[in-house]
N, C-alpha and C. Protein backbone atom coordinates (compact mmCIF):
# COMPACT_ATOMS: atom_id res chain seq x y z
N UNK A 1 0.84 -1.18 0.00
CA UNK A 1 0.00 0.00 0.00
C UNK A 1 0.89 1.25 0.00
N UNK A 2 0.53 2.35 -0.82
CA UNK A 2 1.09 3.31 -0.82
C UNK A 2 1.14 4.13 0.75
N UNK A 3 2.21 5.01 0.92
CA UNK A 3 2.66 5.37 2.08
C UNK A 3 2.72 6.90 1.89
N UNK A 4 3.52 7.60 0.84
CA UNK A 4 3.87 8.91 0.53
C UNK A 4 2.77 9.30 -0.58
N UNK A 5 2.75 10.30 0.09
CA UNK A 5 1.42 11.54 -0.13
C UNK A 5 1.18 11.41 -2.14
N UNK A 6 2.48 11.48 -2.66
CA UNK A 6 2.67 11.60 -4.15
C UNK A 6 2.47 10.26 -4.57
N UNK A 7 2.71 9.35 -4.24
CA UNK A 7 2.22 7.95 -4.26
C UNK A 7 0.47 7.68 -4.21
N UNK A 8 0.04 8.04 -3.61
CA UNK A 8 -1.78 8.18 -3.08
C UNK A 8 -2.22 8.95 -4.44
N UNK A 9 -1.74 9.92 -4.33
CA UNK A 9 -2.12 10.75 -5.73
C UNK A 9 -2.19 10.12 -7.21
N UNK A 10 -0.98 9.08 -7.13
CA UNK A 10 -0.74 8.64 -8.46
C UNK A 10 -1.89 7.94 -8.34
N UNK A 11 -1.69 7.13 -7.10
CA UNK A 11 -3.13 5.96 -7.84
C UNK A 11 -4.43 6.47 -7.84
N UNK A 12 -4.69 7.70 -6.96
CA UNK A 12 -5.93 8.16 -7.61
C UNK A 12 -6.40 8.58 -9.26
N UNK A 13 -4.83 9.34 -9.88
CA UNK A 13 -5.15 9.78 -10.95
C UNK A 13 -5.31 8.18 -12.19
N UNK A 14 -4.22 7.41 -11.49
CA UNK A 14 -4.55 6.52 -12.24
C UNK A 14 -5.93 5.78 -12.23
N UNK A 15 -6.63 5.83 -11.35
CA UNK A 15 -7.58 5.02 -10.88
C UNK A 15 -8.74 6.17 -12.19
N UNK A 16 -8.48 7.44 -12.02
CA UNK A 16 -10.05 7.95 -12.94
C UNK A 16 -9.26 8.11 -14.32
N UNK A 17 -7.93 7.49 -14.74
CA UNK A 17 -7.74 7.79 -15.99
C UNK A 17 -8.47 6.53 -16.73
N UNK A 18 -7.99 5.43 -15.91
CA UNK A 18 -8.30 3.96 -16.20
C UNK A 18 -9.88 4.03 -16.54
N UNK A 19 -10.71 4.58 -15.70
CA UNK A 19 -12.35 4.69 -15.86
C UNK A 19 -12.15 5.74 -17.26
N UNK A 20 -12.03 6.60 -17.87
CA UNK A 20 -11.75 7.55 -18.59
C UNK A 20 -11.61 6.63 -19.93
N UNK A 21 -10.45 5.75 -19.55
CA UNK A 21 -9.98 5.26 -20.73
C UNK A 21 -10.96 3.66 -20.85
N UNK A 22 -11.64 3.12 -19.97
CA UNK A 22 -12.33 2.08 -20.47
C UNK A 22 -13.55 2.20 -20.87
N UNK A 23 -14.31 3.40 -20.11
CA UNK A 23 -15.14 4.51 -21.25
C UNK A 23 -15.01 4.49 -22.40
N UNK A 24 -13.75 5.09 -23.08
CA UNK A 24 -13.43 5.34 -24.26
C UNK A 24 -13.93 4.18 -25.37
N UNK A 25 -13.01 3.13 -24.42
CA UNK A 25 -12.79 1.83 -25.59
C UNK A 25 -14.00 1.26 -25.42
N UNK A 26 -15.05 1.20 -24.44
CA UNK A 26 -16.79 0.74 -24.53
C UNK A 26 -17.26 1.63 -25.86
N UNK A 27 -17.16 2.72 -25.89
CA UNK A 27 -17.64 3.39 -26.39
C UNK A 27 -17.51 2.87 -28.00
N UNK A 28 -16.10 2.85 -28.01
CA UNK A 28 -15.50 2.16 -29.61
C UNK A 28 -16.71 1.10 -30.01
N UNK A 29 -15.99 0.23 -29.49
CA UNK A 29 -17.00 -1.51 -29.37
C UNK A 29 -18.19 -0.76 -29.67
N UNK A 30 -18.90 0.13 -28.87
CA UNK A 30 -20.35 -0.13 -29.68
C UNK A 30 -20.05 0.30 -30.89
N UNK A 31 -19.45 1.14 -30.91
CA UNK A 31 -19.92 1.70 -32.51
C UNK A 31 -19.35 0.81 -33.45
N UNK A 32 -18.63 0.08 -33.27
CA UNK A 32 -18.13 -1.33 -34.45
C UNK A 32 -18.95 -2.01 -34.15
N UNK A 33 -19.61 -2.24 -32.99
CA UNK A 33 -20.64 -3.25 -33.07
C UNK A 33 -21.72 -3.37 -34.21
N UNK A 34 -22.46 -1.82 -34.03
CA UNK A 34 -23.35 -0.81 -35.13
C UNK A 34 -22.81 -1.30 -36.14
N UNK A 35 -21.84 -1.67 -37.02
CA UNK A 35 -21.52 -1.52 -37.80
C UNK A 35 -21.52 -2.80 -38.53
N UNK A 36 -20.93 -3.94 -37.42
CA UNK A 36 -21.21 -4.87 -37.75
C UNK A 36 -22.59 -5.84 -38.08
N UNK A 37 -23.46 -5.24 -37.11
CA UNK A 37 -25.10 -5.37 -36.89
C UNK A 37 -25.19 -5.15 -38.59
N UNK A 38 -25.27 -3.62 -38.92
CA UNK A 38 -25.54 -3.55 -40.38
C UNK A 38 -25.12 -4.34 -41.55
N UNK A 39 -23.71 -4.75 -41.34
CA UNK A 39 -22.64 -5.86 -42.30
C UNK A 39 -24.02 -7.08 -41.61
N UNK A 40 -24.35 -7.23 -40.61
CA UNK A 40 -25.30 -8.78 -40.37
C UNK A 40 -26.58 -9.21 -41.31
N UNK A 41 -27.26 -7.41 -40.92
CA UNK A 41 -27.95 -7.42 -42.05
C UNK A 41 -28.41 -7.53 -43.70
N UNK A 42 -27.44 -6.83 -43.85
CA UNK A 42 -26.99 -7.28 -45.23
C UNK A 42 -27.76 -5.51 -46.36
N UNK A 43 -27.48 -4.43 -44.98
CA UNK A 43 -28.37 -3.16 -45.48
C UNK A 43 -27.19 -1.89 -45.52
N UNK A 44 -26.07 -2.33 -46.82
CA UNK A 44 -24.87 -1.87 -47.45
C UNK A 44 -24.91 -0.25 -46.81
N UNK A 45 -25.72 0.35 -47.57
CA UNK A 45 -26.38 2.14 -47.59
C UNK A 45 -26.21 2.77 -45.73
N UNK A 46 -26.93 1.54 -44.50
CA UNK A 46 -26.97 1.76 -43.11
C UNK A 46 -25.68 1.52 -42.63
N UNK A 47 -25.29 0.26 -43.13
CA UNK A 47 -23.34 -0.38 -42.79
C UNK A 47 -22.41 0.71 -43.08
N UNK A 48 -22.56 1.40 -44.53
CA UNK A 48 -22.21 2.70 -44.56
C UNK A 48 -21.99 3.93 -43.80
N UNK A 49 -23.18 4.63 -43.29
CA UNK A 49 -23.83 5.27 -42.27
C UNK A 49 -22.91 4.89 -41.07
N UNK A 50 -23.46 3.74 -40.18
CA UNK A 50 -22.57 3.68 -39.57
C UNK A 50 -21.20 3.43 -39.25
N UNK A 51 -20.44 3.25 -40.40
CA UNK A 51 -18.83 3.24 -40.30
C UNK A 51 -18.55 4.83 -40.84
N UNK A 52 -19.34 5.77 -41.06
CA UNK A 52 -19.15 6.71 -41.32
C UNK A 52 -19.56 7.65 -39.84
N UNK A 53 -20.10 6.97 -38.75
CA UNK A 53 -20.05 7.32 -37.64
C UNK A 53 -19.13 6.67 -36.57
N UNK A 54 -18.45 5.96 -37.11
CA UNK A 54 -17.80 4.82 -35.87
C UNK A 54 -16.12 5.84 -37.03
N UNK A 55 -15.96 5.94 -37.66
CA UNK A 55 -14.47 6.33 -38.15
C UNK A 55 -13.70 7.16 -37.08
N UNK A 56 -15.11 8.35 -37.16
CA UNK A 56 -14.17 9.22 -35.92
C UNK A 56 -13.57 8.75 -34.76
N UNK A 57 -14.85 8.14 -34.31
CA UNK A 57 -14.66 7.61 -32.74
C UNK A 57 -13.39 6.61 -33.00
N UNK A 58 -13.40 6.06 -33.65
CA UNK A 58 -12.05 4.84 -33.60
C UNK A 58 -10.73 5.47 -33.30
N UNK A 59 -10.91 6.77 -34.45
CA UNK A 59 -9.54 7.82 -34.62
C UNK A 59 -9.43 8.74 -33.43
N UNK A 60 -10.71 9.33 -32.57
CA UNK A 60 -10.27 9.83 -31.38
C UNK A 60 -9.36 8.87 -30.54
N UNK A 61 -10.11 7.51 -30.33
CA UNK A 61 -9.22 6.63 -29.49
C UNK A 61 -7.57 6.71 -29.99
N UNK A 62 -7.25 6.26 -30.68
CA UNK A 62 -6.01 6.51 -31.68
C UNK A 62 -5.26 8.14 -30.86
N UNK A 63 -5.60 9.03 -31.04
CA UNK A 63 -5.33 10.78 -30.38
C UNK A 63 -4.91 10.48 -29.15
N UNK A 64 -6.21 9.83 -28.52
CA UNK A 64 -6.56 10.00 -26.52
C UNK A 64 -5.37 9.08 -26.24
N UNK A 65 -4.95 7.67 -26.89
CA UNK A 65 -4.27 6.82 -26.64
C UNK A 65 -4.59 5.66 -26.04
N UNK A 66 -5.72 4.92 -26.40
CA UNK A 66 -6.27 3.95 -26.06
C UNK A 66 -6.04 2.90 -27.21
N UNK A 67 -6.02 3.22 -28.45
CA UNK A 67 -5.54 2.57 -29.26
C UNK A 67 -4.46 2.51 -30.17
N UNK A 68 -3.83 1.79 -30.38
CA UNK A 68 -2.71 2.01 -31.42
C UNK A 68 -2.97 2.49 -33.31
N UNK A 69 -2.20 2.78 -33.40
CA UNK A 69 -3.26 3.62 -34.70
C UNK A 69 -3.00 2.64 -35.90
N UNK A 70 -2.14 1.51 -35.65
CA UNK A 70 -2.40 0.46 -37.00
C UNK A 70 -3.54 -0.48 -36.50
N UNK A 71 -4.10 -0.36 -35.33
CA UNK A 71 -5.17 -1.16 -34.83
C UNK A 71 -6.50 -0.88 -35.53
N UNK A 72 -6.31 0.72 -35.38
CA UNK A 72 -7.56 1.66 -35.30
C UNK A 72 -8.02 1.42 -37.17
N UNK A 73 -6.46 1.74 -37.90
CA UNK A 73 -6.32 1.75 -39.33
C UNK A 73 -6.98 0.05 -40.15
N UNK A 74 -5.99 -0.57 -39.17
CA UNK A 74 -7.00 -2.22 -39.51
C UNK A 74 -8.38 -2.73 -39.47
N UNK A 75 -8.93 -1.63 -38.41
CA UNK A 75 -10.33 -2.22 -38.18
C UNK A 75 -11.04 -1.68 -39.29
N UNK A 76 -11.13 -0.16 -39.21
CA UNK A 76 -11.82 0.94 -40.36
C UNK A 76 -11.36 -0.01 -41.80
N UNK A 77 -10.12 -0.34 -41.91
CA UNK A 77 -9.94 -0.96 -43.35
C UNK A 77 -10.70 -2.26 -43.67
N UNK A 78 -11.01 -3.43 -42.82
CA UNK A 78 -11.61 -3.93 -42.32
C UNK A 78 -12.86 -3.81 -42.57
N UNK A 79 -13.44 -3.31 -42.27
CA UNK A 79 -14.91 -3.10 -41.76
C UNK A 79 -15.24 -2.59 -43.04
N UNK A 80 -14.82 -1.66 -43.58
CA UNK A 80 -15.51 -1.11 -44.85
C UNK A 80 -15.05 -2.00 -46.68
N UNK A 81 -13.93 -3.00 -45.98
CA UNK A 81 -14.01 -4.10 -47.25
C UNK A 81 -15.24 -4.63 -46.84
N UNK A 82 -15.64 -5.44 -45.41
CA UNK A 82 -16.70 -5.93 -45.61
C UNK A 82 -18.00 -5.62 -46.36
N UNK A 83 -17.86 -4.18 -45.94
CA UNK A 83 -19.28 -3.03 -46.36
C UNK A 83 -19.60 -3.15 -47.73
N UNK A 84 -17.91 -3.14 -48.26
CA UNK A 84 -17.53 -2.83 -50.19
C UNK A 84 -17.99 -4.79 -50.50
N UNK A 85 -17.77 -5.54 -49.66
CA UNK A 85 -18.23 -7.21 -50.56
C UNK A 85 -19.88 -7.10 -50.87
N UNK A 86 -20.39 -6.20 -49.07
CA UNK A 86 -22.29 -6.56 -49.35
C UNK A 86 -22.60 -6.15 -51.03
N UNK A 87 -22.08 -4.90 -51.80
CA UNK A 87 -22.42 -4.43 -52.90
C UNK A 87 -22.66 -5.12 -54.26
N UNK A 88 -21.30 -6.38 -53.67
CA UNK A 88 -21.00 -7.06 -54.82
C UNK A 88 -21.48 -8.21 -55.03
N UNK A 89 -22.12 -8.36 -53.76
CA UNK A 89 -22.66 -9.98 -53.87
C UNK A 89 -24.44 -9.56 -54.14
């Protein structure tokens, strides 16, 4: 257990960055979720829509530092080949 005053502090800040930052990444997940829901459906035009709302959010995470940005780059690339197959099939 921490003892010195600057010690107590750290783990507080760490303690509401950690909530801050698993916020963040819930937040992600849904919106790829959204996205994937639409890729389930098979409703190209909505799958659209929402990877055109989930881009940002992926790329804030990427900024804030919750994600690594070839993560962030893989998923968005990802996700919108899927979007680009519904068209073709």
């Amino acid at each position: 257990m921490a003892q010195h005053k600057s010690a107590k502090k750290r783990i507080r800040q760490t303690e509401r960055r950690t909530a801050v930052n698993r916020s963040r990444i819930s937040r992600i997940r849904t919106f790829i979720k959204k996205v994937e829901t639409a890729i389930a459906g098979g409703d190209q035009t909505a799958a659209q829509e929402a990877l055109k709302n989930a881009q940002p959010e992926i790329m804030r995470g990427v900024s804030k530092g919750v994600l690594p940005k070839a993560t962030a780059s893989r998923k968005v690339s990802r996700l919108s080949q899927r979007i680009k197959s519904l068209g073709a099939a």
